[in-house]
Protein backbone atom coordinates (compact mmCIF):
# COMPACT_ATOMS: atom_id res chain seq x y z
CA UNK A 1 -20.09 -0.21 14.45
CA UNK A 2 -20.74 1.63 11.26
CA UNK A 3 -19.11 2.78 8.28
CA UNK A 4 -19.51 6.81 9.63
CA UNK A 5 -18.00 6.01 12.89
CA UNK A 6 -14.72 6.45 10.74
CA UNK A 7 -15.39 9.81 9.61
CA UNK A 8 -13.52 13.11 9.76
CA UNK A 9 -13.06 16.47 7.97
CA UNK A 10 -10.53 16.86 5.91
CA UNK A 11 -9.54 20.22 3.96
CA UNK A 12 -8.68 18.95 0.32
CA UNK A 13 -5.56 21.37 0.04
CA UNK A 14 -3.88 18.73 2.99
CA UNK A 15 -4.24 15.71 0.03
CA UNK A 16 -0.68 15.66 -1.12
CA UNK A 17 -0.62 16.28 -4.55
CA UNK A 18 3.43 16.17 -4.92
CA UNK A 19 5.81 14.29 -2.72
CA UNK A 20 7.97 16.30 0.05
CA UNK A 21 11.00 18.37 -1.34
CA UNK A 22 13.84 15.52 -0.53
CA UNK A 23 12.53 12.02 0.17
CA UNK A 24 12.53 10.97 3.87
CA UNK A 25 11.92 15.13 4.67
CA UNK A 26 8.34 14.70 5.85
CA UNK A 27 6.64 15.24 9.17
CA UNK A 28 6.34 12.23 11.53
CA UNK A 29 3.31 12.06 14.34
CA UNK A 30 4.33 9.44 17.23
CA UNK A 31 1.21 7.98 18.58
CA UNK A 32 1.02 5.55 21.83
CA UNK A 33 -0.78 2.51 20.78
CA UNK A 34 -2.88 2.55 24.09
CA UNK A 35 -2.29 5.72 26.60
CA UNK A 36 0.04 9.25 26.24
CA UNK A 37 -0.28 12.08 24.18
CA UNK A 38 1.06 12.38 20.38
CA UNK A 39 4.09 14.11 19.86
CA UNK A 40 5.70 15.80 16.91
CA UNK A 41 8.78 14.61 14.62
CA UNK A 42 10.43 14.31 11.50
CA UNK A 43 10.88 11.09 9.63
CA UNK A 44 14.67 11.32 10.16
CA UNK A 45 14.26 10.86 13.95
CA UNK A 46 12.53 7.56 13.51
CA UNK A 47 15.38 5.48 14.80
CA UNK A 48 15.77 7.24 17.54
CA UNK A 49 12.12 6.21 18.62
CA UNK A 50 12.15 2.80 18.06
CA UNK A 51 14.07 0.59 21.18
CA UNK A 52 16.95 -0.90 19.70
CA UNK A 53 16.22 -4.86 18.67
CA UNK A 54 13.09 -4.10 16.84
CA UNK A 55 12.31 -5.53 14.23
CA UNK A 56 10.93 -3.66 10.94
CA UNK A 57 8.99 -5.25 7.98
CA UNK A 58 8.74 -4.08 4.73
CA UNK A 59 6.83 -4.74 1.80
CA UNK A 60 9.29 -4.80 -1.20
CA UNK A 61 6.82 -4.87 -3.94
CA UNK A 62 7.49 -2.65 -6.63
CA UNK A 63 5.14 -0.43 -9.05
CA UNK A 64 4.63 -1.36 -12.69
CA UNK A 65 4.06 1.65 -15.01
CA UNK A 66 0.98 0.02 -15.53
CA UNK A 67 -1.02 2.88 -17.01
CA UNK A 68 -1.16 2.39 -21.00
CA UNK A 69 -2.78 4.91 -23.51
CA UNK A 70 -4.75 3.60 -26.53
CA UNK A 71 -6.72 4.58 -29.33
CA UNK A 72 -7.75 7.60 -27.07
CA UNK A 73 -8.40 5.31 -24.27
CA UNK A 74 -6.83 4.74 -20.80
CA UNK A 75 -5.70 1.02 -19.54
CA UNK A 76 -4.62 0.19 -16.05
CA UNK A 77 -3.20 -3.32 -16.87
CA UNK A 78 -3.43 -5.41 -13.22
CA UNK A 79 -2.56 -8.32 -13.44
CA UNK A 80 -1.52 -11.08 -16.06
CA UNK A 81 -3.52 -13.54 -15.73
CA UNK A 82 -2.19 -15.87 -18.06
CA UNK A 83 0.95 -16.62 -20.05
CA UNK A 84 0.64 -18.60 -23.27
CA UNK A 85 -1.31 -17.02 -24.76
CA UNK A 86 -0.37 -13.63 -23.08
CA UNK A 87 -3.91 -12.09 -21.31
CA UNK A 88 -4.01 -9.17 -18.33
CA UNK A 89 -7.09 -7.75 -16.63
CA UNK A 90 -7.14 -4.58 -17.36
CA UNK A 91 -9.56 -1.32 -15.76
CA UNK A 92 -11.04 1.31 -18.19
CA UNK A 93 -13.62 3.94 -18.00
CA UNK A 94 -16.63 2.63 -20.10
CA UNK A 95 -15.69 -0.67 -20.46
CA UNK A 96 -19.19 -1.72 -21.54
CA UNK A 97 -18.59 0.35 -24.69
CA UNK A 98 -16.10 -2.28 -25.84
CA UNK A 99 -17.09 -4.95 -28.26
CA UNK A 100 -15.73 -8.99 -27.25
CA UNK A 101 -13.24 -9.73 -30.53
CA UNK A 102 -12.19 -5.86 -30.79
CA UNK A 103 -8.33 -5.44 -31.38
CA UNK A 104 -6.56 -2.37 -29.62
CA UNK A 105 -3.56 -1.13 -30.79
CA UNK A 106 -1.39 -0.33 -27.84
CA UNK A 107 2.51 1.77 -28.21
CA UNK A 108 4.60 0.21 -30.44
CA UNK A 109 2.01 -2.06 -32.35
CA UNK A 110 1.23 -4.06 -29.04
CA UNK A 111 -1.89 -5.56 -30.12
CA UNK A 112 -4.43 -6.83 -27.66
CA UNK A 113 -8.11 -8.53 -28.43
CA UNK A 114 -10.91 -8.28 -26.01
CA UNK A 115 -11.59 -11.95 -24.76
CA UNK A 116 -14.15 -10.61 -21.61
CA UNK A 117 -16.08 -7.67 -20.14
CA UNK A 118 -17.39 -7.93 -16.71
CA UNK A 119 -17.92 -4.90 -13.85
CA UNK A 120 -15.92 -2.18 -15.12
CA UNK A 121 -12.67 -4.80 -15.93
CA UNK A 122 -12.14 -6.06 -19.16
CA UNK A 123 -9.83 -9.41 -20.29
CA UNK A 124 -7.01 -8.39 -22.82
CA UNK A 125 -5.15 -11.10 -25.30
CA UNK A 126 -2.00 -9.93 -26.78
CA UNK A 127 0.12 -11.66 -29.64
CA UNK A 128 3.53 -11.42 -27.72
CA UNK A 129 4.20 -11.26 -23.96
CA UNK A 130 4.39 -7.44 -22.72
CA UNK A 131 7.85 -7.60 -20.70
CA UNK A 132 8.54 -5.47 -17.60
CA UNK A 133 10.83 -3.16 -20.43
CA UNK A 134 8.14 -2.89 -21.99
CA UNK A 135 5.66 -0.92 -19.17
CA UNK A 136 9.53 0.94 -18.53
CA UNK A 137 9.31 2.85 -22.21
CA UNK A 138 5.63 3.01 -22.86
CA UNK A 139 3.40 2.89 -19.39
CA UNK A 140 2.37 5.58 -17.19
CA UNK A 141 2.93 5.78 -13.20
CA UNK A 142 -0.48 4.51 -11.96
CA UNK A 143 -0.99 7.39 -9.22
CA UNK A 144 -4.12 7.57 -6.87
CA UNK A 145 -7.39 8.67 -8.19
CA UNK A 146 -6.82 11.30 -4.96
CA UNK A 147 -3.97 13.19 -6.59
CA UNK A 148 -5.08 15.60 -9.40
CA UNK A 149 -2.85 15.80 -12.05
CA UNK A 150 -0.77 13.37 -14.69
CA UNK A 151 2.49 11.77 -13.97
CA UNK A 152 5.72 13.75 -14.00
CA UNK A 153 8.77 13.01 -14.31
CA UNK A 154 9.19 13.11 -10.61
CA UNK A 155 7.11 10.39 -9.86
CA UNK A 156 8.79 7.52 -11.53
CA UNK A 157 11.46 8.11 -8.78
CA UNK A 158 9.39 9.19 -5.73
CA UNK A 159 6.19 6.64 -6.58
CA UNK A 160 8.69 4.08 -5.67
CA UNK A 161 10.36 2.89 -2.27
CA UNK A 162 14.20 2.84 -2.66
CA UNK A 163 14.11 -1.15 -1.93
CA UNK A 164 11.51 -2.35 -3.76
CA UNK A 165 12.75 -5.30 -6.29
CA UNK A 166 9.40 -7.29 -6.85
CA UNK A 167 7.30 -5.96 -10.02
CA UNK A 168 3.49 -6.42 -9.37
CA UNK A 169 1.77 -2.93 -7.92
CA UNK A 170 -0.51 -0.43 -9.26
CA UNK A 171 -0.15 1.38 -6.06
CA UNK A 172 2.95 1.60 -3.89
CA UNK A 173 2.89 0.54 -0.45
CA UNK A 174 3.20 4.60 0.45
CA UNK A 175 4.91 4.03 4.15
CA UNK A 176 7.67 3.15 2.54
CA UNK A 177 8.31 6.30 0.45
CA UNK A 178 9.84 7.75 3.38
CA UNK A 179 12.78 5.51 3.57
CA UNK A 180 16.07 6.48 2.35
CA UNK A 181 19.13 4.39 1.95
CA UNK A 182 20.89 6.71 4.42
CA UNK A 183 17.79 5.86 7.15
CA UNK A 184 18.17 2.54 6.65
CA UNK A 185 21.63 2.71 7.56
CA UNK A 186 20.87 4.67 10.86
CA UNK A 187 18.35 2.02 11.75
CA UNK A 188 21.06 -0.97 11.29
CA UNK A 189 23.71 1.18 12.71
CA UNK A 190 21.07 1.43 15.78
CA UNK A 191 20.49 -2.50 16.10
CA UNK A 192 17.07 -2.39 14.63
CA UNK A 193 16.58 -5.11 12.14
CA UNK A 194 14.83 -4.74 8.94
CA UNK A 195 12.71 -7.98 7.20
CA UNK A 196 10.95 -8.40 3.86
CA UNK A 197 7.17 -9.52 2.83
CA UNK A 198 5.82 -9.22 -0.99
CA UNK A 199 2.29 -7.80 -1.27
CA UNK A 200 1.43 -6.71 -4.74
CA UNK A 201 -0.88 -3.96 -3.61
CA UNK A 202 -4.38 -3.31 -6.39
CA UNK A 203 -6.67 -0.82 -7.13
CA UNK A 204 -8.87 -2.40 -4.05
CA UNK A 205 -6.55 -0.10 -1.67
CA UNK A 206 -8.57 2.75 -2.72
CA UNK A 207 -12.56 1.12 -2.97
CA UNK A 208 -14.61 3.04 -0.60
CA UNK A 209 -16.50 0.76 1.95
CA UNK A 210 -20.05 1.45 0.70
CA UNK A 211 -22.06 -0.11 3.29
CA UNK A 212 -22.96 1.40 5.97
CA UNK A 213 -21.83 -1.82 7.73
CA UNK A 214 -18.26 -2.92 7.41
CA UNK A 215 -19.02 -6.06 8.59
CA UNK A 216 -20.98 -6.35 4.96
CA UNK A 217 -17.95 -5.27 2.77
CA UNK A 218 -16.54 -7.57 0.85
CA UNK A 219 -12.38 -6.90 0.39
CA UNK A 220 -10.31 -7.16 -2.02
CA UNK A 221 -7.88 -9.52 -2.79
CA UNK A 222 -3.97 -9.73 -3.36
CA UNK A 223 -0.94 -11.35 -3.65
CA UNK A 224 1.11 -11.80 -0.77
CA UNK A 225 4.41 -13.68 0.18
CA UNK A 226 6.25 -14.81 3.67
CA UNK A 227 9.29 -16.48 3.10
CA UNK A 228 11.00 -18.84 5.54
CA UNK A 229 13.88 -16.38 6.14
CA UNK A 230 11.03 -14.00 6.93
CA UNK A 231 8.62 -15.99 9.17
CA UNK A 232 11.81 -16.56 10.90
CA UNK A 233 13.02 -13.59 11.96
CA UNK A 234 9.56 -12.65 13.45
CA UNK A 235 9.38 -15.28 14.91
CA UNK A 236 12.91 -15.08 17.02
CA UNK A 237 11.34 -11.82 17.20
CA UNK A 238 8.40 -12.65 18.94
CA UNK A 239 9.99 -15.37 21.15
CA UNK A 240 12.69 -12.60 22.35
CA UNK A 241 9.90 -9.90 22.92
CA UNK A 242 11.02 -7.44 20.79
CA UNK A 243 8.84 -5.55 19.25
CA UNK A 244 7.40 -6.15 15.33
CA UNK A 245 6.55 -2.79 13.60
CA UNK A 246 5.07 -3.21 10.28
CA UNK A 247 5.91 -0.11 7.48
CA UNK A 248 2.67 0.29 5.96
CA UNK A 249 -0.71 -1.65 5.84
CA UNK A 250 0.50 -4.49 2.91
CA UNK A 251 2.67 -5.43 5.72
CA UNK A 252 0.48 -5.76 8.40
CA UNK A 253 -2.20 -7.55 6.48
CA UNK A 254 0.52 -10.17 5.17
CA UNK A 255 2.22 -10.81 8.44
CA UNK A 256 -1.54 -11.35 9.87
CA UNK A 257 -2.58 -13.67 6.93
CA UNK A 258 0.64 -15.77 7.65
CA UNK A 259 -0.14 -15.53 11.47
CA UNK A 260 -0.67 -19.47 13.27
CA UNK A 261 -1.32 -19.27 17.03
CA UNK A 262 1.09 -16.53 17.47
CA UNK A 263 3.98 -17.40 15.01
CA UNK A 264 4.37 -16.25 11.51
CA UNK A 265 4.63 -19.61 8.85
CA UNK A 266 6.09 -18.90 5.45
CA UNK A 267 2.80 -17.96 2.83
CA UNK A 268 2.49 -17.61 -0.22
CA UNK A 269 -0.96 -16.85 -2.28
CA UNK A 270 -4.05 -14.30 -1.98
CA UNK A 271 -5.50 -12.66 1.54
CA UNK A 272 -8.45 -10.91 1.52
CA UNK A 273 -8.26 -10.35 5.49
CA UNK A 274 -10.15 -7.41 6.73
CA UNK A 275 -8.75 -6.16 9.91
CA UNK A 276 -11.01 -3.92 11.86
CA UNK A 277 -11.52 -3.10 15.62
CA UNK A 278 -12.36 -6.05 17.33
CA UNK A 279 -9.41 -7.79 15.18
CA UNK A 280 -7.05 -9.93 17.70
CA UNK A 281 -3.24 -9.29 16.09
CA UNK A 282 -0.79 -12.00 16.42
CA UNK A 283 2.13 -10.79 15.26
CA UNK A 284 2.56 -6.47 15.27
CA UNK A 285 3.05 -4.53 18.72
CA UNK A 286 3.68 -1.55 16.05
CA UNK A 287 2.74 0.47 12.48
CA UNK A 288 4.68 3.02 10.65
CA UNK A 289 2.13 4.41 8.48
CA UNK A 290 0.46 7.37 6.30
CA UNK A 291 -2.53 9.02 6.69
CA UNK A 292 -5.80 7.17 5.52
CA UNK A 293 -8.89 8.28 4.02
CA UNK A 294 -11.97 8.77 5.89
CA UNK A 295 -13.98 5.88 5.90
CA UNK A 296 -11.59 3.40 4.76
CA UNK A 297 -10.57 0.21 5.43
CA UNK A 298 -7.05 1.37 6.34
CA UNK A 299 -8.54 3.72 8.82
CA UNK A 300 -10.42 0.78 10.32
CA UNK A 301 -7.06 -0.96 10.56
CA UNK A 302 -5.50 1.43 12.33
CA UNK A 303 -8.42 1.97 14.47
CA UNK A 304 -8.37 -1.95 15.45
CA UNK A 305 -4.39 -1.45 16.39
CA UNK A 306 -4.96 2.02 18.56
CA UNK A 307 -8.30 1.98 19.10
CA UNK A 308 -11.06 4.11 16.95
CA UNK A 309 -11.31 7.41 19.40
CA UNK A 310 -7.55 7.11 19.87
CA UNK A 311 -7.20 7.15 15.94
CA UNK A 312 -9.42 9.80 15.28
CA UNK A 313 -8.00 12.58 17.64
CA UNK A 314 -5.18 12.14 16.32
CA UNK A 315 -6.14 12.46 12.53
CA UNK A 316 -8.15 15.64 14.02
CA UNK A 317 -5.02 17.09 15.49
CA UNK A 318 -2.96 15.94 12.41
CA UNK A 319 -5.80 18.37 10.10
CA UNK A 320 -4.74 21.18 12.80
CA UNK A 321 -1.22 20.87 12.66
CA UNK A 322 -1.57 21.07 9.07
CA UNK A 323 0.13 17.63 8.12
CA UNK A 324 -0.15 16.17 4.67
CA UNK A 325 -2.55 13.41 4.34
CA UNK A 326 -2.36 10.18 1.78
CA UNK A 327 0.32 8.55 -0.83
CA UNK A 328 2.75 11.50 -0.76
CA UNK A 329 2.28 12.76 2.62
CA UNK A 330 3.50 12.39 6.16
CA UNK A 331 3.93 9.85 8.43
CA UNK A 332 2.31 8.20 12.06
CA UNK A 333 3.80 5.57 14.14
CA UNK A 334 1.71 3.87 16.64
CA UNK A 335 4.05 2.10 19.08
């Protein structure tokens, strides 16, 4: 297996560079995991395709406006990585060009020192905590390096799934875009039960796997949580046969880190799990997802759920029937 066995073409005007015109409005591409052909649907009809007692997890992390302007600089704050005093890791182009001991004034006389440099990532102390109000009136939605443009107003609103309650993201778990509060209601009103996992999703999402064998990539890390209301409901799930659908990746890779010999136990901490064909899952028998990027781990993990050919006809017919690929664009299921 190599990296380019996950390749495909992909016209750059099908990148989504602005969400659909009225959340939950976007195209929907039904995929059988293992044999029949795709068919063609909007978002709206998912409950309709899903058997009634299934059981759909969602990540409920939500995105910090973690994108900070200073001194003519840009800062994608992380992660905190201590309280006490108050120090984040923090991304910025030419990193290297900062000095260890160099104060940065950030808005509203936020001051933070450079305590370390290392790989492009730099250490940042500041003199009071920086609150979650705070990245509300000053930060910047963190969007994908994929779409071309700033922030708008639009964006604080549609970069955000209408359940999320857990600060911690620079990138949103994108299935979950699609969801309105009105779906959700169909899907209850329908007898399909919804569940919750935390996985504050990093700028790892979007590395490129730059060996030409995955089995040599190293993956990223992140933060991940199962509670025991969770880990039970899959697992009453599971033990009734009812199908587990995941909504989105981040929810597939933290039921599978919490996976024991077929149950689900509650979790909490990092997962750097890498799931690629050849991957045994435990817990999902089906993913509501996006479109990936060629090459990608998140093709490869939707490859090692439907199979790599399987995966990549469809992503061929999706270019052809001109759906929108990535963070603001339509939707697969592969049940």
């Amino acid at each position: 297996m190599k990296t380019t066995d996950f390749s495909f073409d992909l016209p750059n005007e099908l990148i989504a560079q602005h969400p659909s015109s009225e959340r939950g409005g976007s195209r929907l591409m039904h995929l059988p995991r293992t044999t029949g052909d795709p068919s063609h649907h909007k978002v709206s009809d998912l409950p309709e395709l899903l058997r009634p007692g299934s059981l759909l997890v969602f990540n409920q992390s939500r995105v910090r406006k973690a994108r900070l302007y200073a001194e003519e600089r840009e800062y994608l704050l992380l992660e905190r990585v201590r309280s006490g005093p108050e120090q984040w890791e923090a991304m910025t182009k030419k990193a290297s060009r900062l000095r260890i001991g160099q104060s940065i004034t950030f808005p509203a006389n936020a001051i933070g020192t450079v305590t370390s440099i290392h790989d492009g990532r730099v250490v940042l102390q500041f003199e009071a905590a920086l609150s979650e109000e705070y990245f509300e009136s000053h930060g910047h939605v963190p969007l994908p390096p994929y779409i071309n443009r700033e922030d708008e107003e639009e964006d604080e609103d549609r970069y955000q799934t209408v359940y999320a309650s857990e600060y911690g993201s620079v990138a949103a778990p994108t299935a979950g875009l699609h969801f309105t509060e009105s779906l959700l209601q169909r899907l209850d009103a329908r007898g399909i039960e919804s569940a919750w996992v935390t996985l504050h999703v990093g700028m790892g999402t979007f590395l490129p796997v730059r060996t030409d064998d995955p089995d040599k990539h190293v993956m990223h890390s992140e933060r991940c949580v199962v509670s025991e209301e969770t880990a039970s409901q899959i697992n009453n799930a599971l033990s009734d046969g009812r199908d587990v659908v995941a909504v989105g990746t981040t929810s597939v890779r933290t039921l599978e880190s919490a996976a024991e010999r077929g149950r689900v136990r509650p979790f909490s901490g990092s997962t750097d799990i890498f799931i690629k064909p050849g991957f045994e899952f435990q817990v999902i028998s089906g993913l509501f997802t996006n479109f990936h990027t060629p090459q990608s781990t998140l093709v490869m993990l939707v490859s090692a759920l439907a199979g790599r050919t399987r995966i990549l006809d469809a992503y061929v017919l999706a270019v052809s029937k001109r759906y929108r690929f990535f963070s603001y664009g339509d939707a697969m299921l592969i049940l």
